[in-house]
N, C-alpha and C. Protein backbone atom coordinates (compact mmCIF):
# COMPACT_ATOMS: atom_id res chain seq x y z
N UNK A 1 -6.65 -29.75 -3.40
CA UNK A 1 -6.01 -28.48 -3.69
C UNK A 1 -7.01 -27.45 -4.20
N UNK A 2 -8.04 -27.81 -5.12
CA UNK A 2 -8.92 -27.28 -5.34
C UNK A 2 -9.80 -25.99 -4.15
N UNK A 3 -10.03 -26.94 -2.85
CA UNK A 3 -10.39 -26.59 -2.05
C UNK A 3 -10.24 -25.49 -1.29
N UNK A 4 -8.84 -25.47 -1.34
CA UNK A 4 -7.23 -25.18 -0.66
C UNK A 4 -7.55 -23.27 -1.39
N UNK A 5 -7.91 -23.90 -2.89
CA UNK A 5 -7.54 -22.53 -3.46
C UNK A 5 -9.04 -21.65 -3.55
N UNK A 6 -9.88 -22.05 -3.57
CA UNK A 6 -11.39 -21.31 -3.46
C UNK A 6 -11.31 -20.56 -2.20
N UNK A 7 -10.96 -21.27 -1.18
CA UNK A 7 -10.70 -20.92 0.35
C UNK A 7 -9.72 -19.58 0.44
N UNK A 8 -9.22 -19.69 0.18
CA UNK A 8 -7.89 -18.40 -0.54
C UNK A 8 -8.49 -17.49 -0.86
N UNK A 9 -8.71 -17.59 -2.11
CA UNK A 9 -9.31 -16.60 -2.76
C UNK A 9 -10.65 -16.17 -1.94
N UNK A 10 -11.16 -16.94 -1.62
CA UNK A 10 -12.29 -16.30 -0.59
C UNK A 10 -12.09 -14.98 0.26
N UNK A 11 -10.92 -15.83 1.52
CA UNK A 11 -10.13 -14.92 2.50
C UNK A 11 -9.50 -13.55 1.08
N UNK A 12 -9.15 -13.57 0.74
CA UNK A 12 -8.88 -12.70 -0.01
C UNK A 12 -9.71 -11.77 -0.85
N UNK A 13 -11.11 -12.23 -1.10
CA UNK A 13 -12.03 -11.00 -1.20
C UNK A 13 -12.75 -10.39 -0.10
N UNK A 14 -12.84 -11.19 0.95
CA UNK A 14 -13.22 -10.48 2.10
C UNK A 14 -11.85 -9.46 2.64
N UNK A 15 -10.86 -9.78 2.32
CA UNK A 15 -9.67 -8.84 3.19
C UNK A 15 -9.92 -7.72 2.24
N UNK A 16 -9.93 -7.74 0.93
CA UNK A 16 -10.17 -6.92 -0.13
C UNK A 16 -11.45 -6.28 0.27
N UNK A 17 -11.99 -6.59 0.52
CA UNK A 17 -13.24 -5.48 0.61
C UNK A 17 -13.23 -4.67 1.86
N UNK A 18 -13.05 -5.69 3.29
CA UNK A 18 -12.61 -4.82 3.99
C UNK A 18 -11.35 -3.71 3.73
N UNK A 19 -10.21 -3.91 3.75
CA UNK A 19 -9.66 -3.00 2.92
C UNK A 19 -10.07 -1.68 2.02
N UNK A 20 -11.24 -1.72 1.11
CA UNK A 20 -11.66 -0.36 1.04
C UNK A 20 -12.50 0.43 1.73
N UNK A 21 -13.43 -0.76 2.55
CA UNK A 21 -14.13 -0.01 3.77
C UNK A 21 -13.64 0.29 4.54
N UNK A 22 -12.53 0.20 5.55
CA UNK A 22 -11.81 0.68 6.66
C UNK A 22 -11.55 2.05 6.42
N UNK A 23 -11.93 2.91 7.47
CA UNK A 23 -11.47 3.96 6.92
C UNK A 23 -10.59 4.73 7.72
N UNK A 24 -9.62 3.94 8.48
CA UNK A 24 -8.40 3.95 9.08
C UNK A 24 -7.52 3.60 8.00
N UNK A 25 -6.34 4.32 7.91
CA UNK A 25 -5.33 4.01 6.62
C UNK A 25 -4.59 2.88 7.18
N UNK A 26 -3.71 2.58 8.55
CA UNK A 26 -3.13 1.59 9.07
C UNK A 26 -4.43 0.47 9.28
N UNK A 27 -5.24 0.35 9.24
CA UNK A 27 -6.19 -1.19 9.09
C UNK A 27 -6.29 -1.82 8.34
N UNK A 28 -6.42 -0.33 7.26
CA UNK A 28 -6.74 -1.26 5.88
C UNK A 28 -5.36 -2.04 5.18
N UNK A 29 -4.11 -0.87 5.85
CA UNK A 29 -3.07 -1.34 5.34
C UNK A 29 -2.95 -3.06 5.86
N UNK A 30 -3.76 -3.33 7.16
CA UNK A 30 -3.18 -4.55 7.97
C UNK A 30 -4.24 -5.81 7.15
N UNK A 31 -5.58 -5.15 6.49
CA UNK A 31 -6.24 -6.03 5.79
C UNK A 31 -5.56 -6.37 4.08
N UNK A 32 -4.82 -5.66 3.74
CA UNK A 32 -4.23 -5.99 2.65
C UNK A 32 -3.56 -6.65 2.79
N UNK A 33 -2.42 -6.61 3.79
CA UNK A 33 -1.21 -7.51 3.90
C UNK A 33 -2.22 -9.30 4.13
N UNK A 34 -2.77 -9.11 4.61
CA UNK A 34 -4.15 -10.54 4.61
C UNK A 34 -4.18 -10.73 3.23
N UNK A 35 -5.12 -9.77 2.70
CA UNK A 35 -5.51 -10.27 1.25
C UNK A 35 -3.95 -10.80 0.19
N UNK A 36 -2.71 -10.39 0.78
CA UNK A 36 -1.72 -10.42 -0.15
C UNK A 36 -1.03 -11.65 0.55
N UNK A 37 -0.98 -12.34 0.96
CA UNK A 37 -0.57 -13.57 2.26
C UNK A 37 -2.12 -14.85 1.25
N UNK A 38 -3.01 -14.28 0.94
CA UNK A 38 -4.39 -15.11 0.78
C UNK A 38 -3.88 -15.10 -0.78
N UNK A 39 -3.68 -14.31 -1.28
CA UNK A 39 -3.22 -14.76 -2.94
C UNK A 39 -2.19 -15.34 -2.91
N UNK A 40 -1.20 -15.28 -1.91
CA UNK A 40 0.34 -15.82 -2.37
C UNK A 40 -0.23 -17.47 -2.47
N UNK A 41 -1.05 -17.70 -1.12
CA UNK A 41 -1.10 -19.00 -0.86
C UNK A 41 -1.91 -19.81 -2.33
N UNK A 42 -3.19 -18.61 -2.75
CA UNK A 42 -3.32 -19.56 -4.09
C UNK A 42 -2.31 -19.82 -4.91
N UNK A 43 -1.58 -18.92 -5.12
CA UNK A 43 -0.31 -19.46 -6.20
C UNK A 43 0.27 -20.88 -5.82
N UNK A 44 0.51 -20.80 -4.42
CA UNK A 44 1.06 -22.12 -3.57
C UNK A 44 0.26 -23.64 -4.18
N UNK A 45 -0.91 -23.12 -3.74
CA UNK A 45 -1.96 -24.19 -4.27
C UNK A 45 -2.01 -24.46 -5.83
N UNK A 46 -2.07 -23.94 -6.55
CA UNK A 46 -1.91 -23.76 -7.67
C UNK A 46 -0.72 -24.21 -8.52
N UNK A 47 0.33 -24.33 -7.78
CA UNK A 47 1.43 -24.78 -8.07
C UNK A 47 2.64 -23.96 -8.37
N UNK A 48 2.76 -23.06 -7.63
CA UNK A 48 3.71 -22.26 -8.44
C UNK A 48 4.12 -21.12 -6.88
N UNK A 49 5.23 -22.32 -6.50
CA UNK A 49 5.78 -21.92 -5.40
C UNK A 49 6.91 -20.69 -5.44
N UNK A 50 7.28 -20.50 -6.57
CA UNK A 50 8.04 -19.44 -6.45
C UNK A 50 7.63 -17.64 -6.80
N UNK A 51 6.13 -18.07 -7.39
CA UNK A 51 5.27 -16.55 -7.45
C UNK A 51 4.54 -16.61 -6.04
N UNK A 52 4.60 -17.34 -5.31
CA UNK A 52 3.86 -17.31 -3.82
C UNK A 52 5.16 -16.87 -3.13
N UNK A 53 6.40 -17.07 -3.57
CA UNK A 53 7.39 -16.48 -2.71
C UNK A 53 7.66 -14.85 -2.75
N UNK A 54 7.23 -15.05 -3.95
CA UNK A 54 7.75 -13.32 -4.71
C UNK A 54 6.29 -12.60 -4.06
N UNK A 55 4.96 -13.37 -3.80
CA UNK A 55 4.17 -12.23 -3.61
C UNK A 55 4.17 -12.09 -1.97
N UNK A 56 4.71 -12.96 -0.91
CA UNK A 56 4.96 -12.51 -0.06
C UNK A 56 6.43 -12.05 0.40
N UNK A 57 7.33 -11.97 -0.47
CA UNK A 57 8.37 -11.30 -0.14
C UNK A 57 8.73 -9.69 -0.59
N UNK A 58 8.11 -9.43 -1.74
CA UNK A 58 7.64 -8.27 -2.74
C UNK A 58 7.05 -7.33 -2.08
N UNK A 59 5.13 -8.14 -2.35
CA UNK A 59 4.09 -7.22 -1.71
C UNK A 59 4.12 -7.31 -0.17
N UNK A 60 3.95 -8.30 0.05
CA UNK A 60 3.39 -8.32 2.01
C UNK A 60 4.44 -7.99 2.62
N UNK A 61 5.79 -7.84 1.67
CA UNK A 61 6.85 -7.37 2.48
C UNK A 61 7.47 -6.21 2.39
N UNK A 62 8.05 -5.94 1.10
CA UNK A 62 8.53 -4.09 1.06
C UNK A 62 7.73 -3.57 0.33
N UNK A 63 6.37 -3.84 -0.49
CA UNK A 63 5.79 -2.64 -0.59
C UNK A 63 4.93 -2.37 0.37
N UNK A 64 4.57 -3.34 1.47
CA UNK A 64 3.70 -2.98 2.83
C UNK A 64 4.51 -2.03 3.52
N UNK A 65 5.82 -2.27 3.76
CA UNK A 65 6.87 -1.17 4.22
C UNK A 65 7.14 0.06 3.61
N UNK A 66 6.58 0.24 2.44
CA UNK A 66 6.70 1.65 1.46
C UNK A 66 5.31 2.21 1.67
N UNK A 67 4.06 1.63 1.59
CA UNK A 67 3.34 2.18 2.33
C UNK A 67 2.79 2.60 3.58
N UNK A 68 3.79 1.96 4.79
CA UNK A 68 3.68 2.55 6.02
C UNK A 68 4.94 3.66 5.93
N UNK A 69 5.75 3.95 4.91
CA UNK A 69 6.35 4.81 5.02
C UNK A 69 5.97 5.97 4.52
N UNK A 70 5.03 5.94 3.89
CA UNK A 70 4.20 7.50 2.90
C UNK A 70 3.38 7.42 4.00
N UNK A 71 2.75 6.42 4.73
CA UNK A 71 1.98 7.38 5.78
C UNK A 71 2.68 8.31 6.89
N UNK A 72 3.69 7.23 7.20
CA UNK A 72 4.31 8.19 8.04
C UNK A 72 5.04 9.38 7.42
N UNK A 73 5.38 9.54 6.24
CA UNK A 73 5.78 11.01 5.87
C UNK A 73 4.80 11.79 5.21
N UNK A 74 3.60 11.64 5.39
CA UNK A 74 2.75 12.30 5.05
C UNK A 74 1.79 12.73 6.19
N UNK A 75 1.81 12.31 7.38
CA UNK A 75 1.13 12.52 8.21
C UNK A 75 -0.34 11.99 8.49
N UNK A 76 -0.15 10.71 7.88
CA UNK A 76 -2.06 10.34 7.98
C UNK A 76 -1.75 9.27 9.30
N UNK A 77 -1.81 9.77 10.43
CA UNK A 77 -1.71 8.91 11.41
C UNK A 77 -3.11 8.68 12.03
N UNK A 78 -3.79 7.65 12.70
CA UNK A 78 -4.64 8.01 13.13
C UNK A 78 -5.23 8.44 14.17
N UNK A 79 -6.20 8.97 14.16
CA UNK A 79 -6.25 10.29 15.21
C UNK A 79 -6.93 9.64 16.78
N UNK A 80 -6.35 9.84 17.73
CA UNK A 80 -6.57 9.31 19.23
C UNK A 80 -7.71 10.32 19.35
N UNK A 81 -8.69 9.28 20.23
CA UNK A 81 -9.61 9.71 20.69
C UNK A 81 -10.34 9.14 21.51
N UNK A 82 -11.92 9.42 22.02
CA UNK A 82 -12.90 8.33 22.79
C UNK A 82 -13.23 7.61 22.18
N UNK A 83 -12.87 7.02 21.00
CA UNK A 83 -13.26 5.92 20.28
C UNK A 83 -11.82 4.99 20.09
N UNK A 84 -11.22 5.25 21.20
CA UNK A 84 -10.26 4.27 20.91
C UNK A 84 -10.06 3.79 22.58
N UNK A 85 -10.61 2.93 22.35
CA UNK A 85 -10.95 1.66 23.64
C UNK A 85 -10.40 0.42 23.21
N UNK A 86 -10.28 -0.55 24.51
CA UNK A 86 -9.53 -1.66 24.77
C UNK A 86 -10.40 -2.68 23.46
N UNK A 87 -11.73 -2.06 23.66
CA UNK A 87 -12.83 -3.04 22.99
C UNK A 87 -12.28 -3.06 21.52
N UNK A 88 -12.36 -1.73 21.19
CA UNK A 88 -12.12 -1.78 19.47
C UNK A 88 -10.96 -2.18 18.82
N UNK A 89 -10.20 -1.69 19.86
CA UNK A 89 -8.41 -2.44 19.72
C UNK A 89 -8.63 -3.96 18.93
N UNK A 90 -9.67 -4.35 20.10
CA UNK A 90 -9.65 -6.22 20.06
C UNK A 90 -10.16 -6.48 19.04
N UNK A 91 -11.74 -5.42 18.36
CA UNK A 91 -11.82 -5.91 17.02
C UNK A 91 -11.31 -5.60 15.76
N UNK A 92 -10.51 -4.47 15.64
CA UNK A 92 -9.64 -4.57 14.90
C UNK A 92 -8.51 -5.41 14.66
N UNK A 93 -8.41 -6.08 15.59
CA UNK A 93 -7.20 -6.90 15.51
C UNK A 93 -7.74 -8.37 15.47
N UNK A 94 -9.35 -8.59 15.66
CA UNK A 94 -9.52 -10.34 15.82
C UNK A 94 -9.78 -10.45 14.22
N UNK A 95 -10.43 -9.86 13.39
CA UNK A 95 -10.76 -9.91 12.16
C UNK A 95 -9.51 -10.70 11.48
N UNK A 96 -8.63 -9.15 11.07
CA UNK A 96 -7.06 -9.99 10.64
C UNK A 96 -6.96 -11.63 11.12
N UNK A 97 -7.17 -11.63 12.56
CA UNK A 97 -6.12 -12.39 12.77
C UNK A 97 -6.69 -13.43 12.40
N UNK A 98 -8.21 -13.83 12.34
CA UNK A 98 -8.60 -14.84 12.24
C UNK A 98 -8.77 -15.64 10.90
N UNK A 99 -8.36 -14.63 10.11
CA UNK A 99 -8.20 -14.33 8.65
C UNK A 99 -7.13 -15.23 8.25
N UNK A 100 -6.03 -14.70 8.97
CA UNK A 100 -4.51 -15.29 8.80
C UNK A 100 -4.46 -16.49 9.80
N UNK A 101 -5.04 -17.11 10.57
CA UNK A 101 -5.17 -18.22 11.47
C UNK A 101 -5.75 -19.28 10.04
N UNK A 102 -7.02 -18.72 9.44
CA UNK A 102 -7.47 -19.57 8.37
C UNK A 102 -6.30 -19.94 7.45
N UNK A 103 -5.82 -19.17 6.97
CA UNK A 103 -4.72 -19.43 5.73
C UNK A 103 -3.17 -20.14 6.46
N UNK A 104 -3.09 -19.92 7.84
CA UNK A 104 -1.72 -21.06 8.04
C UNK A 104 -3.09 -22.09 7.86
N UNK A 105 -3.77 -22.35 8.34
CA UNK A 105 -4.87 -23.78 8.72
C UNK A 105 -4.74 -24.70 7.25
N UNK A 106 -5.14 -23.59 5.79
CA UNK A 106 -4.85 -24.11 4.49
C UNK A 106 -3.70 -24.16 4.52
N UNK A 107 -2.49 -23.58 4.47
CA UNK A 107 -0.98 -23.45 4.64
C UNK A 107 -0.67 -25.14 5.12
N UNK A 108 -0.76 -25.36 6.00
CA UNK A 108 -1.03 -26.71 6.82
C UNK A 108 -1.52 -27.82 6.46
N UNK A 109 -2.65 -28.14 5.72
CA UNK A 109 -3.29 -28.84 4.82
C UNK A 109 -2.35 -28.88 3.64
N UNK A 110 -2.06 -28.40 2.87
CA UNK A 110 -1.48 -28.19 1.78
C UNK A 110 0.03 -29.10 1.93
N UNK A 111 0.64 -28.52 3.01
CA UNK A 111 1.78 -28.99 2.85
C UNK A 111 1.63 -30.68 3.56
N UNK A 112 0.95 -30.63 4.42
CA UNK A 112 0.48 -32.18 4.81
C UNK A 112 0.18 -33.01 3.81
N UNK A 113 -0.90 -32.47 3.33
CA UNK A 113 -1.15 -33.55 2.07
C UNK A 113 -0.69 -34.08 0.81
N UNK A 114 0.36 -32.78 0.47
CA UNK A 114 1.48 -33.49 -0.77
C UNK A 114 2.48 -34.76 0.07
N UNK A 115 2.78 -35.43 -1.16
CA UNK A 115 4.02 -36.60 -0.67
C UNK A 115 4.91 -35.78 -0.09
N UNK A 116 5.74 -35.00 -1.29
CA UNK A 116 6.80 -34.57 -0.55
C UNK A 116 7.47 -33.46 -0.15
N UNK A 117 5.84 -32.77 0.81
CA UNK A 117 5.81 -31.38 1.13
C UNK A 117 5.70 -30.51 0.73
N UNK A 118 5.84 -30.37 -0.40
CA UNK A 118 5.68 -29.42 -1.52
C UNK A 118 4.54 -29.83 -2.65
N UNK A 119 4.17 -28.95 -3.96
CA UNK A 119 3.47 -28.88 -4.32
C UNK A 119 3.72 -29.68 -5.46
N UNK A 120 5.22 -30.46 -6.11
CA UNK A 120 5.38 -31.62 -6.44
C UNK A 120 5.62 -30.79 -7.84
N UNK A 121 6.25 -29.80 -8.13
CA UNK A 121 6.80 -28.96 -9.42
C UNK A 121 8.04 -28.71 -8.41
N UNK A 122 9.10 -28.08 -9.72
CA UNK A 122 10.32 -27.95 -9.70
C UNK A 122 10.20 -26.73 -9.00
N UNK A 123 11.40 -25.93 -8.75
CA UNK A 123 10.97 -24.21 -8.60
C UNK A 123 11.74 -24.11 -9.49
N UNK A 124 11.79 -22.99 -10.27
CA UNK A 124 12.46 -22.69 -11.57
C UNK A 124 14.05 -22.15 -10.72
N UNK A 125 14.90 -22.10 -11.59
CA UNK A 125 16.10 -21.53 -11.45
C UNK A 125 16.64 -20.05 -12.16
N UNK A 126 17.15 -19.48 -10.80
CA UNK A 126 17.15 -18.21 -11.02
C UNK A 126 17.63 -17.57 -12.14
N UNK A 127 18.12 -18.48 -12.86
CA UNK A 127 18.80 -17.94 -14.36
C UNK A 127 18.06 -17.66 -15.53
N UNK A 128 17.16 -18.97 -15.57
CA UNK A 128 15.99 -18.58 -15.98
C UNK A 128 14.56 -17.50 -15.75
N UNK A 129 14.62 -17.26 -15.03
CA UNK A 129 14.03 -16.02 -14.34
C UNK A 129 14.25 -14.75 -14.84
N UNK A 130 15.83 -14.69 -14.61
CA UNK A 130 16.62 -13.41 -15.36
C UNK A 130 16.32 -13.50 -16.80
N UNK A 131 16.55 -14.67 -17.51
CA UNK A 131 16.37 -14.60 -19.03
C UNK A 131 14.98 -14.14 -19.41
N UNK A 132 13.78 -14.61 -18.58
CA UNK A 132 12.57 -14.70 -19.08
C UNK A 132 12.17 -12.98 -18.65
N UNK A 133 12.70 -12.41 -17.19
CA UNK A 133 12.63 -11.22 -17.32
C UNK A 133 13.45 -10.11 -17.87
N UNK A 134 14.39 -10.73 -18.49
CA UNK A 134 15.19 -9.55 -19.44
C UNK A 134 15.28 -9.82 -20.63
N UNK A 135 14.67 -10.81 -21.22
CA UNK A 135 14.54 -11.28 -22.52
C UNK A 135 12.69 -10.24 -23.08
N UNK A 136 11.74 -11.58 -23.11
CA UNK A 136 10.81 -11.02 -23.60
C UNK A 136 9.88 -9.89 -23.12
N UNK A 137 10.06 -9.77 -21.66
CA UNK A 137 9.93 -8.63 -20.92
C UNK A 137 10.43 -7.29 -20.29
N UNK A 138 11.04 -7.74 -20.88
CA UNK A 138 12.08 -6.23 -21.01
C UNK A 138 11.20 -4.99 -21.30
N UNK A 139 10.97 -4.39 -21.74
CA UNK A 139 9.56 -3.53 -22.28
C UNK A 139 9.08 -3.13 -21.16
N UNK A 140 8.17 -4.48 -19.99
CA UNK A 140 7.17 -4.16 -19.30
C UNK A 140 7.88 -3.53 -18.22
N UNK A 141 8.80 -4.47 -17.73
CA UNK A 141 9.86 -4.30 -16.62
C UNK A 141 10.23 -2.79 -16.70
N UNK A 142 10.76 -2.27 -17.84
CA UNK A 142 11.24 -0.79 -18.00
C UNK A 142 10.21 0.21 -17.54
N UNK A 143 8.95 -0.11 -18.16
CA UNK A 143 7.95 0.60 -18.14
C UNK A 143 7.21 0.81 -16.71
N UNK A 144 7.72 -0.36 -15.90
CA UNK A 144 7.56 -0.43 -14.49
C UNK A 144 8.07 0.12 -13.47
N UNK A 145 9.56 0.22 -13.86
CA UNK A 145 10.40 1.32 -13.37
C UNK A 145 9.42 2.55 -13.51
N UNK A 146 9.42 2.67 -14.69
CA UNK A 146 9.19 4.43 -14.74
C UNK A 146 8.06 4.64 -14.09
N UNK A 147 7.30 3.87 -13.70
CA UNK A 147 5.60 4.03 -13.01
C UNK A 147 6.05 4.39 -11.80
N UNK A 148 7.33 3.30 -11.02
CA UNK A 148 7.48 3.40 -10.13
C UNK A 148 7.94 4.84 -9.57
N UNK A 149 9.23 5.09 -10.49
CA UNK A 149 9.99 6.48 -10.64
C UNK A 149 9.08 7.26 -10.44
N UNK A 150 8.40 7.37 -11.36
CA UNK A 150 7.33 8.59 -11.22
C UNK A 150 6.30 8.52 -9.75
N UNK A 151 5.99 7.65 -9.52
CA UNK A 151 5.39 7.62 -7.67
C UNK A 151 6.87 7.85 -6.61
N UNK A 152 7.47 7.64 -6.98
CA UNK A 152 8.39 8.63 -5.81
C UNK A 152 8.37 9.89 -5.78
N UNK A 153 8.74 10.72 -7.22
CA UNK A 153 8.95 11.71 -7.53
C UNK A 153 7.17 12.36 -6.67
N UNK A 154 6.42 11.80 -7.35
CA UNK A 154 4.81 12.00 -6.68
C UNK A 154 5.07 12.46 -5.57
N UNK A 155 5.30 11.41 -4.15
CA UNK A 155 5.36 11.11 -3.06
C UNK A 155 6.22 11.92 -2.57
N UNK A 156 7.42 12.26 -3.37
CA UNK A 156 8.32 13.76 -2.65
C UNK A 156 7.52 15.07 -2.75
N UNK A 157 6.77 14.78 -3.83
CA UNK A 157 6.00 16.58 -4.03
C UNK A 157 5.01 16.79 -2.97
N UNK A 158 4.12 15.60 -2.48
CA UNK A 158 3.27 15.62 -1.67
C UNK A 158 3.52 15.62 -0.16
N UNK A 159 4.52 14.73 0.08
CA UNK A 159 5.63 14.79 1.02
C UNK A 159 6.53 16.27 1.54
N UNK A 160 6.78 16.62 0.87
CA UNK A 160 7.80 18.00 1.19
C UNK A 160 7.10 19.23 1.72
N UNK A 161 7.84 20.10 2.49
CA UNK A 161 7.71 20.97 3.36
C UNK A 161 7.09 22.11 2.43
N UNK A 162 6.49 22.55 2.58
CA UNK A 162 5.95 24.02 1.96
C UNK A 162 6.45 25.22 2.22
N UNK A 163 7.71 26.39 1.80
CA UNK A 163 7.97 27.20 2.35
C UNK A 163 6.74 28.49 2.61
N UNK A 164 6.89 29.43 3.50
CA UNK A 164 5.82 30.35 3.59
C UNK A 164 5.84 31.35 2.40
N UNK A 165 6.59 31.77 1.52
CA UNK A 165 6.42 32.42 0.52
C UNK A 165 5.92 31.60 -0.74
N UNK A 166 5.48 30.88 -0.70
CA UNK A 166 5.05 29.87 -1.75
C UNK A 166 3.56 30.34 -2.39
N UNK A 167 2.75 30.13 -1.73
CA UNK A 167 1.24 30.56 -1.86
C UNK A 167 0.28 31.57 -0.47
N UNK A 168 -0.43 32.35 -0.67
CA UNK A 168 -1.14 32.65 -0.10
C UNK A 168 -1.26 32.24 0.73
N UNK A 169 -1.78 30.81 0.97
CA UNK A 169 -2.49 29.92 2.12
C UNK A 169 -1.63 29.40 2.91
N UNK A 170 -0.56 29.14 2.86
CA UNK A 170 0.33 28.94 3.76
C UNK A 170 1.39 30.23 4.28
N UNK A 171 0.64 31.21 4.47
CA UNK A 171 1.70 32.44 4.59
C UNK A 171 0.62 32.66 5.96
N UNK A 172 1.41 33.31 7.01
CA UNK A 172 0.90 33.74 8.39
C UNK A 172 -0.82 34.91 7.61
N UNK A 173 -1.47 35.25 8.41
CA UNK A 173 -2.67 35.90 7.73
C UNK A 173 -2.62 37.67 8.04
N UNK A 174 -1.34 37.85 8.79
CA UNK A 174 -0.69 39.14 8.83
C UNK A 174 -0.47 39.68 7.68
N UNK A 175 0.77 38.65 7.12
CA UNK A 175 1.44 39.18 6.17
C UNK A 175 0.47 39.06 4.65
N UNK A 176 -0.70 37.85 4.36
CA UNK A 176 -1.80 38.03 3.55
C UNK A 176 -2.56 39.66 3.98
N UNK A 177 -2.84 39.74 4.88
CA UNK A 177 -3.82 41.02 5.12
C UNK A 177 -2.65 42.84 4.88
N UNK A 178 -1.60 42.35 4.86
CA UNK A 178 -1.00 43.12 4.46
C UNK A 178 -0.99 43.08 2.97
N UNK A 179 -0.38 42.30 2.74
CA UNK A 179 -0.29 42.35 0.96
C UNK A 179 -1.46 42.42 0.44
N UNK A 180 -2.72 42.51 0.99
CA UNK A 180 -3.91 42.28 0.16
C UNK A 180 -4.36 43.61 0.54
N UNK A 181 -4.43 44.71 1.78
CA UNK A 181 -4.03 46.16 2.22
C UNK A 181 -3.41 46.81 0.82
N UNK A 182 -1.94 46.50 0.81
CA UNK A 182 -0.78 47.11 -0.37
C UNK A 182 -2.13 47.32 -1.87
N UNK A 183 -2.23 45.97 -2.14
CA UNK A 183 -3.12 46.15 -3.67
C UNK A 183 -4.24 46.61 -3.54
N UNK A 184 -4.80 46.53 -2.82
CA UNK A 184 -6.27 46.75 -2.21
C UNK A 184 -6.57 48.47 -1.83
N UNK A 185 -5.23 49.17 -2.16
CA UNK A 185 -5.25 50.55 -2.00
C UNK A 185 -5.65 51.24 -3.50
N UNK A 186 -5.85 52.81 -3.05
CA UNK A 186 -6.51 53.04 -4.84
C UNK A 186 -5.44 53.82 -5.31
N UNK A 187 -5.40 53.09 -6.75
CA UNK A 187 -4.48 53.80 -7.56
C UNK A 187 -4.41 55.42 -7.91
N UNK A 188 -3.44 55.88 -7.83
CA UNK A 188 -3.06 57.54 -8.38
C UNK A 188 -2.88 57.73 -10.05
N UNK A 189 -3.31 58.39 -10.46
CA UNK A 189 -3.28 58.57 -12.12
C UNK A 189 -1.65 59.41 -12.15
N UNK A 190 -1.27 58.99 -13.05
CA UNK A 190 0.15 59.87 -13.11
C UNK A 190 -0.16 61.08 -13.56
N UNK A 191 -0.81 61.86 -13.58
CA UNK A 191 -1.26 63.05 -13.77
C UNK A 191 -2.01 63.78 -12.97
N UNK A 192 -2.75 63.06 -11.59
CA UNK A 192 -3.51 63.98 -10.60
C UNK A 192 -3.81 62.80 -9.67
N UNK A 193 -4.55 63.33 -9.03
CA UNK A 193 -5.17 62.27 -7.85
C UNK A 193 -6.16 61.48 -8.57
N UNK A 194 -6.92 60.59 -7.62
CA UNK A 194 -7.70 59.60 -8.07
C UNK A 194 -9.04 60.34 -8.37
C-alpha cells in the first residue's frame, strides 16, 4: 500500500504542475481533474475510503463542473487556430490519459490485493458524519459557505453584461468624442467672453 500511495502522490504532482503550466484554461482544467482522481486514490490507499469518495464526487465532480461553467460564462474559450492540428489534439490528450491509465493500474492493485476488496476499515456512517460536521465544525463549515457565497457573488460581477453608459470604455467612441468635444469646449465667464 505504501507503494500504491507514493505512486499517487507522484501522478499527482506531475498533474499539478502541469496544471499551472498549461496555458490553455480547458487542459489545465483536464490536468487537475488527474491530479484530483491521484489524491482521492491516496486517501483509498491510506485507508479512508469515504474521503476518496467525497474527493472524487465533490472535486473531480461538481467543482470541475463549476469551473467549466465560469469559463464558459466568462468567455475564456480557446482560441482556434494553425496550431490546432490532429497532432496536438493527440498530445494533449495522451498525457492525461496515461496519467489516469496509471492510477486505474494502482486502483487495480489495491483492490486485488486486500482480502476483502476493500481497504479492510469500516466506512463511517452517515450520522456520524453529520454530527462530526455540525458538531465541532460548525465554525469552519459556516465560514466555508461564506467563501463560497462570496465567489459567486465574484463570478456574477465578472460575469455580467456591461451596459454602455457605465464607463467610458465601453461606450461607442462617437459618443466618447462627443462628450469629451462638450467639456473640452472653453468656458464663458458670466460676465463677458472668454
Amino acid at each position: 500500500m505504501t507503494i500504491v500511495f507514493y505512486l499517487s502522490m507522484a501522478v499527482a504532482i506531475i498533474a499539478a504542475l502541469l496544471v499551472v503550466t498549461r496555458q490553455n484554461v480547458v487542459h489545465a482544467l483536464l490536468y487537475l481533474v488527474v491530479a484530483l482522481l491521484a489524491i482521492a486514490l491516496a486517501f483509498f490507499a491510506l485507508g479512508a475510503p469515504f474521503a476518496a469518495a467525497l474527493e472524487v464526487i465533490i472535486y473531480a465532480g461538481a467543482i470541475m463542473v463549476l469551473f467549466i461553467f465560469a469559463i464558459m460564462t466568462l468567455g475564456l474559450r480557446p482560441r482556434a487556430g494553425a496550431s490546432d492540428s490532429l497532432g496536438l489534439v493527440v498530445e494533449v490528450w495522451l498525457s492525461p490519459a496515461l496519467l489516469s491509465l496509471l492510477l486505474v493500474a494502482e486502483l487495480i492493485y489495491v483492490l486485488a490485493s486486500s482480502p476483502d476488496g476493500f481497504t479492510g476499515r469500516l466506512l463511517p456512517d452517515p450520522k456520524q458524519v453529520g454530527i462530526a460536521l455540525l458538531g465541532p465544525y460548525l465554525l469552519a463549515i459556516e465560514l466555508a459557505s461564506m467563501l463560497l457565497t462570496a465567489g459567486v457573488v465574484g463570478a456574477y460581477h465578472l460575469g455580467r453584461p456591461r451596459s454602455p453608459e457605465a464607463s467610458p470604455q465601453t461606450r461607442p467612441r462617437s459618443q466618447v468624442s462627443q462628450a469629451g468635444e462638450a467639456t473640452a469646449a472653453p468656458a464663458t465667464h458670466p460676465g463677458g467672453t472668454t
